[in-house]
PDB file of N, CA and C in Angstrom:
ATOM      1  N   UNK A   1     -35.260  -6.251  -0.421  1.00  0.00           N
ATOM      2  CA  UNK A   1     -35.337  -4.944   0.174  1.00  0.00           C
ATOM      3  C   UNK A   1     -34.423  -4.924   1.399  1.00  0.00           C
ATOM      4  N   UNK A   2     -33.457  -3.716   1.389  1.00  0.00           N
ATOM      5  CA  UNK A   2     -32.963  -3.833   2.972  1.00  0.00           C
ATOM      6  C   UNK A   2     -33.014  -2.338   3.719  1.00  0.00           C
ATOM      7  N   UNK A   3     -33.437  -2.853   4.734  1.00  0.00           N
ATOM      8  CA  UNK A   3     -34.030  -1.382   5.451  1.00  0.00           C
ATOM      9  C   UNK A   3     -32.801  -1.071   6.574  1.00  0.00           C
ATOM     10  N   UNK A   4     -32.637   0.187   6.783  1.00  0.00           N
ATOM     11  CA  UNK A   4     -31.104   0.530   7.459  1.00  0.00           C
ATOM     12  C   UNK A   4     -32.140   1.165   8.998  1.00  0.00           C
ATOM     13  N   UNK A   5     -31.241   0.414   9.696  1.00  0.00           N
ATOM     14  CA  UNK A   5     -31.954   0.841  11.404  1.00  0.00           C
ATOM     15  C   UNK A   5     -30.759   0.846  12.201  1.00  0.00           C
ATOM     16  N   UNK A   6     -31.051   1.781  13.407  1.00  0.00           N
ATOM     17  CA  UNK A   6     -29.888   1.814  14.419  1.00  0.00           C
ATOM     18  C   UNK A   6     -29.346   0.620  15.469  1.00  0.00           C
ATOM     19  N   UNK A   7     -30.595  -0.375  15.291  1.00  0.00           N
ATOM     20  CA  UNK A   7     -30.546  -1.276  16.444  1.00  0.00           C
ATOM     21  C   UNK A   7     -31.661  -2.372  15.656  1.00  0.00           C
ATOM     22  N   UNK A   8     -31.785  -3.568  15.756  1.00  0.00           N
ATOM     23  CA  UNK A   8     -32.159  -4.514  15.119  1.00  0.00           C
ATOM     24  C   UNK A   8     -34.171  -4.274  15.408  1.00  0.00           C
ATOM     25  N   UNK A   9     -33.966  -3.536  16.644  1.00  0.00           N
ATOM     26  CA  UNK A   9     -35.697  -3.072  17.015  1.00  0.00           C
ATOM     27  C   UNK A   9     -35.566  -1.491  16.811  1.00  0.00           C
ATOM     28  N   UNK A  10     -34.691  -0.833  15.977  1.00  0.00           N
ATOM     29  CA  UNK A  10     -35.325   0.185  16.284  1.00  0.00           C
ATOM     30  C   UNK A  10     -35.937   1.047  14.881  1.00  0.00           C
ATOM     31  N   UNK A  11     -35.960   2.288  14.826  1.00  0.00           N
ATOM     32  CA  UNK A  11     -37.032   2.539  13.764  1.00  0.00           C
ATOM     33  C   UNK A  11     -36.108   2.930  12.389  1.00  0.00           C
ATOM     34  N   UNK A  12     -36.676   2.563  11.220  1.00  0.00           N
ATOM     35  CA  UNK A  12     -36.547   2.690  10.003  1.00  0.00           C
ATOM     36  C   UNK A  12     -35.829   4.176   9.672  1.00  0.00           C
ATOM     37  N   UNK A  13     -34.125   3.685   8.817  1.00  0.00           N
ATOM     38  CA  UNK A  13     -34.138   4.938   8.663  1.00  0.00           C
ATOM     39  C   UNK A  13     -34.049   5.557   7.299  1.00  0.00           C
ATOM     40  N   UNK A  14     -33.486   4.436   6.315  1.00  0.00           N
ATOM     41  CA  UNK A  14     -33.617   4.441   5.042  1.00  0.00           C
ATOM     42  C   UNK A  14     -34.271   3.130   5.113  1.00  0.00           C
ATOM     43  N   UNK A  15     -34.567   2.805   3.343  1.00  0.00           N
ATOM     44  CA  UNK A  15     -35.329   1.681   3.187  1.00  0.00           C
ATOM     45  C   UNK A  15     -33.884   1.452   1.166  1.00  0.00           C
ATOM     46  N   UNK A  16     -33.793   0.244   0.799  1.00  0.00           N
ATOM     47  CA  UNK A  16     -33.356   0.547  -0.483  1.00  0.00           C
ATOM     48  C   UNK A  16     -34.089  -0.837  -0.563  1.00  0.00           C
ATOM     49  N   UNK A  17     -34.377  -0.424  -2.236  1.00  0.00           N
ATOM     50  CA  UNK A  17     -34.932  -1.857  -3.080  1.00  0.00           C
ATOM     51  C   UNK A  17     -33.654  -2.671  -4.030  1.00  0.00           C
ATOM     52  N   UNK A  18     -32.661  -2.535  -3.452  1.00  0.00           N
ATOM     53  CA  UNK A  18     -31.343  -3.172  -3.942  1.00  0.00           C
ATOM     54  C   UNK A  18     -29.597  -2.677  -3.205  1.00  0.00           C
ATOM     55  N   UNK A  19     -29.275  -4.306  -2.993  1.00  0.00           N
ATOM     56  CA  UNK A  19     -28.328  -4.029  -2.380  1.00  0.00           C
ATOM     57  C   UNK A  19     -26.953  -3.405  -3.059  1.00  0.00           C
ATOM     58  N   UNK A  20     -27.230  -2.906  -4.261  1.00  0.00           N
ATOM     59  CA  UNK A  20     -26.305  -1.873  -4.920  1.00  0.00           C
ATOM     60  C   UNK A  20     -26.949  -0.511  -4.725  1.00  0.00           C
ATOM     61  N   UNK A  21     -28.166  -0.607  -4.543  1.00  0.00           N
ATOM     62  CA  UNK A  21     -28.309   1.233  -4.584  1.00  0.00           C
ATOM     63  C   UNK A  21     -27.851   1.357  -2.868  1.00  0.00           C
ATOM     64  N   UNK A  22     -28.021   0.580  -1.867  1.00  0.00           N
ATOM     65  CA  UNK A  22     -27.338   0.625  -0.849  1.00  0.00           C
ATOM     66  C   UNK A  22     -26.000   1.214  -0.491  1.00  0.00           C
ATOM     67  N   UNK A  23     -24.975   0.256  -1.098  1.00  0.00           N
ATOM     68  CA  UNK A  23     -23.585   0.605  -1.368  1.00  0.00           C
ATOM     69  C   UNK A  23     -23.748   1.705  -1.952  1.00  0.00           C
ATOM     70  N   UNK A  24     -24.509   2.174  -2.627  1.00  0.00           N
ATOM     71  CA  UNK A  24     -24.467   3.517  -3.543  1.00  0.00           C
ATOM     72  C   UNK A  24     -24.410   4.754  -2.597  1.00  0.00           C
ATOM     73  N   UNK A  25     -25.186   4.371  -1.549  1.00  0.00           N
ATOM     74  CA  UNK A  25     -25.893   5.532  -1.211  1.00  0.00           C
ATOM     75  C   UNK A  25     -24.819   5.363   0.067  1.00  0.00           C
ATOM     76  N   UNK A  26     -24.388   4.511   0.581  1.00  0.00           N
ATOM     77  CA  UNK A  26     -23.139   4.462   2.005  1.00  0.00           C
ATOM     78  C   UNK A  26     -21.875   5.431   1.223  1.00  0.00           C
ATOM     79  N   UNK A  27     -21.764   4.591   0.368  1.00  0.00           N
ATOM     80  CA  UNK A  27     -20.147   5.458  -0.397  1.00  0.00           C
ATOM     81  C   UNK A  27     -20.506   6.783  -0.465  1.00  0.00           C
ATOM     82  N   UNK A  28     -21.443   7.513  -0.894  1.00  0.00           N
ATOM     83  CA  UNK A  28     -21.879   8.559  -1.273  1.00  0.00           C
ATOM     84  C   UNK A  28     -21.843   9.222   0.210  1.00  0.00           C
ATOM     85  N   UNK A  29     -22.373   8.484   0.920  1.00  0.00           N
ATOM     86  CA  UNK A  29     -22.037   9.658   2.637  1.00  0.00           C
ATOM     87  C   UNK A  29     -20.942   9.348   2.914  1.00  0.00           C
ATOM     88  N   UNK A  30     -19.954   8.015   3.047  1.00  0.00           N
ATOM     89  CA  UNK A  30     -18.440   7.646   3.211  1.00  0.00           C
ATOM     90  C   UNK A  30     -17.505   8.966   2.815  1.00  0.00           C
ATOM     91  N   UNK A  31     -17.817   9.464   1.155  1.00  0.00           N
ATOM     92  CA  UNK A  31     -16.983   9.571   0.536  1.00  0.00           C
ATOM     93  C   UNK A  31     -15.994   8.927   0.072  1.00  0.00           C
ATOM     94  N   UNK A  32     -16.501   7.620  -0.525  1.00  0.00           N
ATOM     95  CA  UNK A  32     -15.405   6.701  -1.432  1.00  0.00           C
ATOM     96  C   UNK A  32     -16.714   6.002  -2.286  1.00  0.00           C
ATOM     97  N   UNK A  33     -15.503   5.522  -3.416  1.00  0.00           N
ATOM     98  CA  UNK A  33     -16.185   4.409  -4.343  1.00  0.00           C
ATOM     99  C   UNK A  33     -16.940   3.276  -3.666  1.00  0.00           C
ATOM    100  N   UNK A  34     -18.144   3.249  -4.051  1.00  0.00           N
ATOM    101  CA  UNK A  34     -18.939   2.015  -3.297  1.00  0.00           C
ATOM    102  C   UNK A  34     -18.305   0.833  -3.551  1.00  0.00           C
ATOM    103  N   UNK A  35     -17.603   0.418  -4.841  1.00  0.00           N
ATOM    104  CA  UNK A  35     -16.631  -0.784  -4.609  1.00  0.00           C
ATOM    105  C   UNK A  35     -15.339  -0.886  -3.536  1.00  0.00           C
ATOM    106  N   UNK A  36     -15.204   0.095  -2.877  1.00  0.00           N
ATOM    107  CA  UNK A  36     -14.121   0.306  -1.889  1.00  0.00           C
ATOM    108  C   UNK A  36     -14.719  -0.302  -0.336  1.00  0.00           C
ATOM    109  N   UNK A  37     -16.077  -0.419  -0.324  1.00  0.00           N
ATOM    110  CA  UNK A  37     -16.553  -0.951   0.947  1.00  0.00           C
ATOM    111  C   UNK A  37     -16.689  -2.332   0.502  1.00  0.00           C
ATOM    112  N   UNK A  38     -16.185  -2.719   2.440  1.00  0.00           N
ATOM    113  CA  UNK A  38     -16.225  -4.069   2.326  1.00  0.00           C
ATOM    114  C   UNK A  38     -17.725  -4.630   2.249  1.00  0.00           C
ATOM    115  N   UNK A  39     -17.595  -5.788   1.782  1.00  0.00           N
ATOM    116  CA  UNK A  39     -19.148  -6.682   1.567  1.00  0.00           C
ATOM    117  C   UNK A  39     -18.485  -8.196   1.977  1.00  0.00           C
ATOM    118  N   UNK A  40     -19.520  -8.655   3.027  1.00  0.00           N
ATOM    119  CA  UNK A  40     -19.084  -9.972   3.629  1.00  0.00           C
ATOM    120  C   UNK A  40     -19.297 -11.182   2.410  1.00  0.00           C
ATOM    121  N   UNK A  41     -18.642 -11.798   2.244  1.00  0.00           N
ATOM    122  CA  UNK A  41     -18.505 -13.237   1.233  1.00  0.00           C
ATOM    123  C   UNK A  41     -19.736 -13.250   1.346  1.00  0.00           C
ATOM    124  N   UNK A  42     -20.321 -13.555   2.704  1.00  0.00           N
ATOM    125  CA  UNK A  42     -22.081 -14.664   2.236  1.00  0.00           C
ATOM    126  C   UNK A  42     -22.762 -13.523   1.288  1.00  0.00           C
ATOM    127  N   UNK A  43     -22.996 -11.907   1.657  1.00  0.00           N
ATOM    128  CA  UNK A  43     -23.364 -10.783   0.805  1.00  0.00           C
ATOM    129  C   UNK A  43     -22.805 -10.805  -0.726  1.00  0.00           C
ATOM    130  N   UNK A  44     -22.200 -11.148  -0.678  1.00  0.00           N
ATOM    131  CA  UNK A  44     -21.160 -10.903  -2.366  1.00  0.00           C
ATOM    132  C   UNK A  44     -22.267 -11.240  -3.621  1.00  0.00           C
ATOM    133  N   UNK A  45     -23.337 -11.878  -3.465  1.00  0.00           N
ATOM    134  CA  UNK A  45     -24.433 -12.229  -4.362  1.00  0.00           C
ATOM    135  C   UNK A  45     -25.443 -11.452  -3.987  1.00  0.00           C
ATOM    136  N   UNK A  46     -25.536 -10.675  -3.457  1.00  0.00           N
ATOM    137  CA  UNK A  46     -26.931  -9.956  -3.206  1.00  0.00           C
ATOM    138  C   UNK A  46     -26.726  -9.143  -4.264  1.00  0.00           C
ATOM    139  N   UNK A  47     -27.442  -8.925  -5.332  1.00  0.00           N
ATOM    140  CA  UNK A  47     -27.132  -8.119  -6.952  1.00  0.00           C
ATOM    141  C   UNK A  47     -26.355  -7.245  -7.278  1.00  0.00           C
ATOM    142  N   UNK A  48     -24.817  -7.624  -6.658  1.00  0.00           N
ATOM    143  CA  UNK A  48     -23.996  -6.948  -7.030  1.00  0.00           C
ATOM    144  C   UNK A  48     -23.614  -7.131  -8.953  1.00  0.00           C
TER     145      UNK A  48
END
Protein backbone atom coordinates (compact mmCIF):
# COMPACT_ATOMS: atom_id res chain seq x y z
CA UNK A 1 0.00 0.00 0.00
CA UNK A 2 1.39 3.53 -0.54
CA UNK A 3 -0.25 6.43 0.94
CA UNK A 4 0.58 10.00 -0.72
CA UNK A 5 1.17 12.86 2.09
CA UNK A 6 2.57 16.37 1.95
CA UNK A 7 5.24 15.91 4.55
CA UNK A 8 6.38 12.53 6.01
CA UNK A 9 3.94 13.58 9.35
CA UNK A 10 1.42 15.01 7.65
CA UNK A 11 -2.16 13.89 6.79
CA UNK A 12 -3.25 11.31 4.22
CA UNK A 13 -4.07 12.40 0.93
CA UNK A 14 -4.60 9.57 -1.39
CA UNK A 15 -4.06 6.03 -0.30
CA UNK A 16 -3.31 3.30 -3.56
CA UNK A 17 -3.21 -0.55 -3.11
CA UNK A 18 -0.50 -0.74 -5.94
CA UNK A 19 2.35 0.96 -7.07
CA UNK A 20 0.98 0.96 -10.73
CA UNK A 21 -2.39 2.31 -9.96
CA UNK A 22 -0.15 5.09 -8.37
CA UNK A 23 1.78 5.95 -11.52
CA UNK A 24 -1.66 5.68 -12.98
CA UNK A 25 -3.21 8.10 -11.18
CA UNK A 26 0.19 10.83 -11.10
CA UNK A 27 0.30 10.60 -15.06
CA UNK A 28 -3.32 11.13 -15.19
CA UNK A 29 -2.95 14.63 -13.17
CA UNK A 30 0.77 15.13 -14.96
CA UNK A 31 -0.78 14.71 -18.19
CA UNK A 32 1.64 12.13 -19.64
CA UNK A 33 2.00 8.38 -20.01
CA UNK A 34 2.64 6.87 -16.59
CA UNK A 35 5.62 5.07 -18.24
CA UNK A 36 7.08 8.57 -18.93
CA UNK A 37 7.63 9.17 -15.07
CA UNK A 38 10.65 8.54 -13.58
CA UNK A 39 10.77 5.50 -10.99
CA UNK A 40 14.00 5.19 -8.85
CA UNK A 41 16.02 1.73 -9.67
CA UNK A 42 15.46 0.47 -5.94
CA UNK A 43 11.31 1.17 -6.97
CA UNK A 44 11.58 -0.53 -10.42
CA UNK A 45 10.11 -3.88 -8.67
CA UNK A 46 7.37 -2.56 -6.80
CA UNK A 47 4.62 -4.39 -9.35
CA UNK A 48 5.44 -2.73 -12.14
Amino acid sequence: MLYVRPAVDGDELERYYGFDMALDHAGELLGVEPTALPVPEAAADMGM
